[in-house]
N, C-alpha and C. Protein backbone atom coordinates (compact mmCIF):
# COMPACT_ATOMS: atom_id res chain seq x y z
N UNK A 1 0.84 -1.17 0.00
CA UNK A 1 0.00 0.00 0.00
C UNK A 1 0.88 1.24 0.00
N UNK A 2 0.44 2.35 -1.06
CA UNK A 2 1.19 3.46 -1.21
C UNK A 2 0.81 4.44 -0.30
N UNK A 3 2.21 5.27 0.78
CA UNK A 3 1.86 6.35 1.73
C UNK A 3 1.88 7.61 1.10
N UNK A 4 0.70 8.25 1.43
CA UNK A 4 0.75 9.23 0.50
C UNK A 4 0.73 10.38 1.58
N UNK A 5 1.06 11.79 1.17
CA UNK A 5 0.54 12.99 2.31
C UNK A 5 0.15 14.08 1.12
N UNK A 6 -0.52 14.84 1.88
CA UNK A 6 -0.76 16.11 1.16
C UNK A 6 0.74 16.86 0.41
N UNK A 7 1.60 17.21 1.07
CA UNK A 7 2.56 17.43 0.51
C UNK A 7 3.72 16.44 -0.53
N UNK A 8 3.56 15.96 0.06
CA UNK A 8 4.61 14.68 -0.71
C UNK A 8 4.57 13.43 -1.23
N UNK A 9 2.77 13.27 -2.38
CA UNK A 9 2.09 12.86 -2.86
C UNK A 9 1.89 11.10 -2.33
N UNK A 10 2.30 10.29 -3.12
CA UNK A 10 2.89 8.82 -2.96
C UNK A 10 3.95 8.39 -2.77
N UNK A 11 4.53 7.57 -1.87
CA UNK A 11 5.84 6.70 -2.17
C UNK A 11 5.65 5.38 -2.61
N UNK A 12 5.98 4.96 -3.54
CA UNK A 12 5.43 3.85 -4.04
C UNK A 12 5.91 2.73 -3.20
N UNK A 13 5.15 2.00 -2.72
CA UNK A 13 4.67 0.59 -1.69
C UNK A 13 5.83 1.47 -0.67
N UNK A 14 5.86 2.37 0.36
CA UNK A 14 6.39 3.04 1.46
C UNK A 14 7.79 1.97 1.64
N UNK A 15 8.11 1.99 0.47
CA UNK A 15 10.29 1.31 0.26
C UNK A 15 11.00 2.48 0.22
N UNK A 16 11.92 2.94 1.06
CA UNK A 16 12.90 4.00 1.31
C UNK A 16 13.93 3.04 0.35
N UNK A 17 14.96 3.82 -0.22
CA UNK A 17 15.97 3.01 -0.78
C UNK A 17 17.00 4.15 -0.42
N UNK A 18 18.18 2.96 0.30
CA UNK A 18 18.86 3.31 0.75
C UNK A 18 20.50 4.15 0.02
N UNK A 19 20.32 3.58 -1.09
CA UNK A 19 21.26 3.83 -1.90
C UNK A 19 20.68 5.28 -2.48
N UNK A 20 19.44 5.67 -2.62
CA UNK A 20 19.14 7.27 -2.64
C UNK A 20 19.81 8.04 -1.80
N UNK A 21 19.47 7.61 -0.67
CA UNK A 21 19.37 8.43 0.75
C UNK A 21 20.57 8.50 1.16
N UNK A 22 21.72 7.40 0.63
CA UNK A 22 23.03 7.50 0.56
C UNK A 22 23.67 8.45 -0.49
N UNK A 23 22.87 8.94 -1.43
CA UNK A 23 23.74 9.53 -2.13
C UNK A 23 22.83 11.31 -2.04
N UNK A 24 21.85 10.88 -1.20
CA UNK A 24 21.47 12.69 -0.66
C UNK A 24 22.08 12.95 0.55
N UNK A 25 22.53 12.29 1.20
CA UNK A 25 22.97 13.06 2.74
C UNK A 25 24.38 12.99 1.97
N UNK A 26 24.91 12.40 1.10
CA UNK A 26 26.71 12.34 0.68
C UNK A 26 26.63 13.74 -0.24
N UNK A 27 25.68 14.23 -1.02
CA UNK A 27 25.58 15.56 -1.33
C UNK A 27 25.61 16.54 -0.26
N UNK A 28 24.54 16.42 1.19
CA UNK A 28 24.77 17.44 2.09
C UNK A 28 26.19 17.74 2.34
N UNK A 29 26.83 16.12 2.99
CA UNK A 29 27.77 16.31 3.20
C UNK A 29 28.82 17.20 2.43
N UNK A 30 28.96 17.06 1.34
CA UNK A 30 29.91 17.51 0.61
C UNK A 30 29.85 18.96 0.41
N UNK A 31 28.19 19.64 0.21
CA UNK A 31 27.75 20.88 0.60
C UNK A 31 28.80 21.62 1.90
N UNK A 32 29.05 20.69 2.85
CA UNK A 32 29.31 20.84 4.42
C UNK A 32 31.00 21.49 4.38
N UNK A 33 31.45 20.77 3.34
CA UNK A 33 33.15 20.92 2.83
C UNK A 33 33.24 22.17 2.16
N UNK A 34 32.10 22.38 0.98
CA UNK A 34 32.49 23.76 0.58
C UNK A 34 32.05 24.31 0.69
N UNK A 35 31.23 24.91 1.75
CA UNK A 35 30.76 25.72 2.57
C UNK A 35 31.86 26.44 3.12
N UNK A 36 32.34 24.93 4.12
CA UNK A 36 33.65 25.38 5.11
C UNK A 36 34.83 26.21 4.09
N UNK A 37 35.28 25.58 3.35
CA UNK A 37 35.81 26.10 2.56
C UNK A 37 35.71 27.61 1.77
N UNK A 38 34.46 27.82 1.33
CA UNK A 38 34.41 29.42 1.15
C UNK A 38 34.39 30.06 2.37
N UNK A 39 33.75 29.80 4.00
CA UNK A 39 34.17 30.41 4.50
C UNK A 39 35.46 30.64 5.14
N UNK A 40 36.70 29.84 4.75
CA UNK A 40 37.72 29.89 5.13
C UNK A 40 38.35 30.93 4.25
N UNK A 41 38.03 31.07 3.44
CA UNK A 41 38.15 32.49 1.61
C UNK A 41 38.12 33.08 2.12
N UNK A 42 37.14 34.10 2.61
CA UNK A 42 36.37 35.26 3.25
C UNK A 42 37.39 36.05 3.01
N UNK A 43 37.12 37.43 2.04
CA UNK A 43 38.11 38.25 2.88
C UNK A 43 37.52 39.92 1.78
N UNK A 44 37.99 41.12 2.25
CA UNK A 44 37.50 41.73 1.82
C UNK A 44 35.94 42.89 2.78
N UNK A 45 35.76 44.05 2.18
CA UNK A 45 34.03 44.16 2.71
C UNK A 45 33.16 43.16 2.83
N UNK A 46 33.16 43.35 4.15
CA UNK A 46 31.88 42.29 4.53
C UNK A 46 32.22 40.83 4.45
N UNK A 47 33.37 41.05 4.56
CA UNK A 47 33.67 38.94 5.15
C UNK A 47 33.58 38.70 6.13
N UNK A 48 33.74 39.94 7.18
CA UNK A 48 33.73 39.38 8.74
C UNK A 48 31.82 38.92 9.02
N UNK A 49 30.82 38.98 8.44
CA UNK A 49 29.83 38.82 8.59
C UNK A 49 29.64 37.86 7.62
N UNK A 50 30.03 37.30 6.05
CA UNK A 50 30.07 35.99 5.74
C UNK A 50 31.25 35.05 6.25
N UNK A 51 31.79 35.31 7.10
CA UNK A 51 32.46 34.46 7.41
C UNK A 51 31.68 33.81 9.20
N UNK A 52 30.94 34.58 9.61
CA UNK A 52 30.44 34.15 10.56
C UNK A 52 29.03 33.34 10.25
N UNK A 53 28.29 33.99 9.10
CA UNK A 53 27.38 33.66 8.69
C UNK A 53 27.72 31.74 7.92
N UNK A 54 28.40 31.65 7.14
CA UNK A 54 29.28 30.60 6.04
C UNK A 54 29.78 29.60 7.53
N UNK A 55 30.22 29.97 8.63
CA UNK A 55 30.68 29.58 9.88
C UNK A 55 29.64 28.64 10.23
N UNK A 56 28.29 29.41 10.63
CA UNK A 56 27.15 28.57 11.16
C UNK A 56 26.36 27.86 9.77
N UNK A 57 26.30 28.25 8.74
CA UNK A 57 25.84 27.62 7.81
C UNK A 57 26.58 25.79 7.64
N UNK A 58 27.92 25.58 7.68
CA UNK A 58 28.47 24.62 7.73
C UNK A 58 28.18 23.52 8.61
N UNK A 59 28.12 24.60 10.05
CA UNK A 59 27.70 23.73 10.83
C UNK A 59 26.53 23.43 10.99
N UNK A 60 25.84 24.06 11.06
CA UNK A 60 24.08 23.80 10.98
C UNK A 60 24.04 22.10 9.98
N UNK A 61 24.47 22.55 8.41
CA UNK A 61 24.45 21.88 7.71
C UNK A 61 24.88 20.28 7.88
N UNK A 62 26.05 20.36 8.42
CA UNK A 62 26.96 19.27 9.15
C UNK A 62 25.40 18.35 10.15
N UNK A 63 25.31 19.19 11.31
CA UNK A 63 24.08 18.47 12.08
C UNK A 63 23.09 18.20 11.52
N UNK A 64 22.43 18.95 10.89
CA UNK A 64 21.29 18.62 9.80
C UNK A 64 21.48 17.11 9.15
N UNK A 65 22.69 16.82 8.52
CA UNK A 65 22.93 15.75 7.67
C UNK A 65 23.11 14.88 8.56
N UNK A 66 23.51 14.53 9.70
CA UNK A 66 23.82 14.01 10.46
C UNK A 66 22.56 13.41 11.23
N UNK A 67 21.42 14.61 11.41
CA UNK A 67 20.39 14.29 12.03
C UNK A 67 19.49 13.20 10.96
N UNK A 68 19.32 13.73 10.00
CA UNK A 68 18.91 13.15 9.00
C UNK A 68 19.28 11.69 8.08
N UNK A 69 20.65 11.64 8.04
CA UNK A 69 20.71 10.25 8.15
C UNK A 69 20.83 9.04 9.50
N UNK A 70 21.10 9.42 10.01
CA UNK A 70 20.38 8.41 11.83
C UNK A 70 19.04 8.66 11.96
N UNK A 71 17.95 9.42 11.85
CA UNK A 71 17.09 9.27 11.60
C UNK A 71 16.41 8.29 10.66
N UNK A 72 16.53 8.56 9.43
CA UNK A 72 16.60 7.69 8.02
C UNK A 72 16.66 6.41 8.56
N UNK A 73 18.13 5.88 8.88
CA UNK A 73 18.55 4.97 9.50
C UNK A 73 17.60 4.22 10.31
N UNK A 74 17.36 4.91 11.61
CA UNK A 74 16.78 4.32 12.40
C UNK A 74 15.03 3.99 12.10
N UNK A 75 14.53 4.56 11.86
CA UNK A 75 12.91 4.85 10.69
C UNK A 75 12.89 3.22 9.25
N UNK A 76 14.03 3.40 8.92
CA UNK A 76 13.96 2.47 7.95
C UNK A 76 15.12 1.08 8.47
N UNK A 77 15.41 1.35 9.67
CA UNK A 77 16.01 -0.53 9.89
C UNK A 77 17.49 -0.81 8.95
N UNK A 78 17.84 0.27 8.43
CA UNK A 78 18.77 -0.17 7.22
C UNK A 78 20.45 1.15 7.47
N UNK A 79 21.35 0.46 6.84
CA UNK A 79 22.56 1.24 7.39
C UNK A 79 22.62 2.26 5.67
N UNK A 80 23.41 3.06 5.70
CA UNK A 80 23.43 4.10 4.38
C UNK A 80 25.21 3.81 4.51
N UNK A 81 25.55 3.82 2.96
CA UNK A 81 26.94 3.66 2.17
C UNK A 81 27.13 4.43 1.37
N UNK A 82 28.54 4.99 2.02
CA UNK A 82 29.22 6.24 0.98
C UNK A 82 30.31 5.57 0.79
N UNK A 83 30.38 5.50 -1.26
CA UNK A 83 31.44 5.45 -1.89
C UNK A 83 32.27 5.79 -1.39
N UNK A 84 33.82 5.00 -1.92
CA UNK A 84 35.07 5.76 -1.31
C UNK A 84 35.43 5.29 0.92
N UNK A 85 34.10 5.01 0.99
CA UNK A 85 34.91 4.92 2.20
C UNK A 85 35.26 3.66 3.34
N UNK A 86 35.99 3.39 4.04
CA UNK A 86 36.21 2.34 4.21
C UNK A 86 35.57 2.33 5.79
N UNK A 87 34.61 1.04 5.78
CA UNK A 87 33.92 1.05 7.40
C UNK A 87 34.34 -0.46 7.83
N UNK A 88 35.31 -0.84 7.30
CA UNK A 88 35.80 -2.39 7.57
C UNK A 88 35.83 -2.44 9.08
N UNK A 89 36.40 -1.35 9.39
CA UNK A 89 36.93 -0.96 10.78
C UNK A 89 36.34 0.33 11.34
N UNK A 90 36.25 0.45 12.86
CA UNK A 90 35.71 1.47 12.98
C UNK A 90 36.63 2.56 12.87
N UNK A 91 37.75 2.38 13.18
CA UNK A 91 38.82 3.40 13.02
C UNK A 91 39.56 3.82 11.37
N UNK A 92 39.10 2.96 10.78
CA UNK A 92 39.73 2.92 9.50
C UNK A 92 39.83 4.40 8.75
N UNK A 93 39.11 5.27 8.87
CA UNK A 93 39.18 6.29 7.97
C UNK A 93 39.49 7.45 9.07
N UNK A 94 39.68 6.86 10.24
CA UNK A 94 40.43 7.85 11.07
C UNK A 94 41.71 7.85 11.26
N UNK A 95 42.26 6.41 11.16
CA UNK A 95 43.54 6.01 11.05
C UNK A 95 44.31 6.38 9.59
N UNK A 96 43.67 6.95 8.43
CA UNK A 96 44.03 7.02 6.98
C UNK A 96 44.07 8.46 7.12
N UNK A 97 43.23 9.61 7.83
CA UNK A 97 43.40 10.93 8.13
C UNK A 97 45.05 11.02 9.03
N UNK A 98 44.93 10.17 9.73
CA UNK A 98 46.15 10.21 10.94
C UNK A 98 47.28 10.44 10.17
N UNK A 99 47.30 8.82 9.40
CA UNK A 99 48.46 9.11 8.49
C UNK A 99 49.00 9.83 7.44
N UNK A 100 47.91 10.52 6.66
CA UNK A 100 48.19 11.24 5.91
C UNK A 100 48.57 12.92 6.46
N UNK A 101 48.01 13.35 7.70
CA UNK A 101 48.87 14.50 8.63
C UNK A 101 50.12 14.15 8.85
N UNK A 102 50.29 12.49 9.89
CA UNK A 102 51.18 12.70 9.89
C UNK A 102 52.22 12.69 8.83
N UNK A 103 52.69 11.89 7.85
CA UNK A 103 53.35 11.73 6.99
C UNK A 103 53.48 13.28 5.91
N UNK A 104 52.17 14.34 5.98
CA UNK A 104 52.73 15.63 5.26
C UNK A 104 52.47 17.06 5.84
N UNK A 105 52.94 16.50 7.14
CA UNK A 105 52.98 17.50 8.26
C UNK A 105 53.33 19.03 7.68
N UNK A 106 54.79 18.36 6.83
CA UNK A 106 55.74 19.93 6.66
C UNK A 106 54.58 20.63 5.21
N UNK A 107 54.12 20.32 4.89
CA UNK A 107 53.24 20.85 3.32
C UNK A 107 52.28 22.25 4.81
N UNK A 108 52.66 22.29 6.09
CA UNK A 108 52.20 23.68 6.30
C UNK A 108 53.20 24.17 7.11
N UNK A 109 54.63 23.94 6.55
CA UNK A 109 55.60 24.85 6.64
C UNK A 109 56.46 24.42 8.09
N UNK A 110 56.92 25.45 8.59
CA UNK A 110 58.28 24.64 9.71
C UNK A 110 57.79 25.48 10.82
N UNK A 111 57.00 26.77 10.95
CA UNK A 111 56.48 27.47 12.38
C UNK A 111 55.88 26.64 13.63
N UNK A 112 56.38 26.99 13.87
CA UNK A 112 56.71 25.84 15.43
C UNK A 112 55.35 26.16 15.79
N UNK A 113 54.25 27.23 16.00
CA UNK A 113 52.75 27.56 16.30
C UNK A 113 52.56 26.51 15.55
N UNK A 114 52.39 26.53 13.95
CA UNK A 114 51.49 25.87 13.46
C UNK A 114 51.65 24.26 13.15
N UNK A 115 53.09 23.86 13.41
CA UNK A 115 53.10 22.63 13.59
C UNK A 115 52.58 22.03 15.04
N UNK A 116 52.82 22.79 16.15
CA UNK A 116 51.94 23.27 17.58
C UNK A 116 50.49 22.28 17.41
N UNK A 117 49.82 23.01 16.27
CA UNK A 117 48.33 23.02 16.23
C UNK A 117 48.24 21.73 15.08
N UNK A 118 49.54 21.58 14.55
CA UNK A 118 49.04 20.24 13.68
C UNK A 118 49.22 18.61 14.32
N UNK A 119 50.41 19.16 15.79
CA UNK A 119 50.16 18.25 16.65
C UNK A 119 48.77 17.77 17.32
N UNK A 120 48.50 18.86 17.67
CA UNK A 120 47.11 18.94 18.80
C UNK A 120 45.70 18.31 17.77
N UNK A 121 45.80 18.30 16.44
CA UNK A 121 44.83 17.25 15.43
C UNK A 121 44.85 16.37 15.70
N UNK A 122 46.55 15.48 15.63
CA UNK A 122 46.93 14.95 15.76
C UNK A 122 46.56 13.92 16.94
N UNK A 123 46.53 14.78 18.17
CA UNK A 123 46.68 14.61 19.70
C UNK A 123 45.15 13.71 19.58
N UNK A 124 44.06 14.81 18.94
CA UNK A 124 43.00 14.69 19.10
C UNK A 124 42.65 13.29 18.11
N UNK A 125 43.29 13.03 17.23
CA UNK A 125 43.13 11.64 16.93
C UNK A 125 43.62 10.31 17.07
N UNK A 126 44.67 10.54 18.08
CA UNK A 126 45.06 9.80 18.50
C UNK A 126 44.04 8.94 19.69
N UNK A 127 43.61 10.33 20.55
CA UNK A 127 42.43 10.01 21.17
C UNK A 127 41.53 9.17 20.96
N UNK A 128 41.15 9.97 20.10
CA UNK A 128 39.73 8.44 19.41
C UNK A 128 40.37 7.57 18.86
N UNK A 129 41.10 7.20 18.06
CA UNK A 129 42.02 6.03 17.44
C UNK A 129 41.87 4.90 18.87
N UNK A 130 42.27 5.44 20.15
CA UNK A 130 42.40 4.41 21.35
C UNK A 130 41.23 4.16 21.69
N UNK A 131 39.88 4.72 21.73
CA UNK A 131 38.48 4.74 21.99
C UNK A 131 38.06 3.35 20.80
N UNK A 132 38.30 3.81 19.67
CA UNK A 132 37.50 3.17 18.44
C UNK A 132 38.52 2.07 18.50
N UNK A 133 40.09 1.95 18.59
CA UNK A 133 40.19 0.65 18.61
C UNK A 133 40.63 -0.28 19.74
N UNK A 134 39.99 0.15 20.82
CA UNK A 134 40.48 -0.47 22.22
C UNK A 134 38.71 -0.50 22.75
N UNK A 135 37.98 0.15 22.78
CA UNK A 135 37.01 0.86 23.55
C UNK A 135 35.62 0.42 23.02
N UNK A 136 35.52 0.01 21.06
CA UNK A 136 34.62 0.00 20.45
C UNK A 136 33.65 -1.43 20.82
């Protein structure tokens, strides 16, 4: 039997497919990157207000997608798959971020601040790395 609403006519026999819904929240997501990204641009009249604005837009966006697929998820009984990524493990694509900081650390130069702060990423994934693969 087809669910229908006033707004959002029929779904034919009420089947969510997951491989849609995987490839609309992998659009939010990606929305979420260049978002962040133009607001990291900002510059000029009136960037200090798109850059705060572009700031919460990302993030909003980020939770939104987030809310929305665990929702999805949980509503339809079924897990969602994004190309490209590896869930073999729970740490797996945290451990592939790890290494790729660490291994091109110097590509943001030799300032002892900002290698400082590329530690403390670092620090911070090391963290979960021991959570996700000791803890999970």
């Amino acid at each position: 039997m087809a669910k229908g609403t006033l707004l959002y006519s029929s779904m034919a026999d009420d089947v969510a497919d997951p491989g849609q819904a995987s490839r609309f929240v992998a659009r939010i997501l990606d929305a979420v990157t260049a978002i962040h990204k133009v607001h990291l641009m900002t510059t000029g009249p009136g960037s200090f207000a798109a850059h705060e604005a572009l700031g919460e837009a990302y993030d909003d966006l980020q939770e939104g997608a987030d809310n929305l697929a665990e929702s999805f998820m949980g509503c339809n009984e079924t897990a969602l798959a994004f190309q490209g990524v590896d869930a073999s493990r729970y740490s797996a694509e945290v451990r592939a971020i790890y290494e790729f900081i660490e291994e091109n650390r110097a590509m943001m130069g030799n300032e002892s601040h900002i290698q400082n702060l590329v530690d403390d990423v670092l620090d911070k994934l090391a963290r979960q790395l021991f959570k996700l693969d000791r803890l999970a």
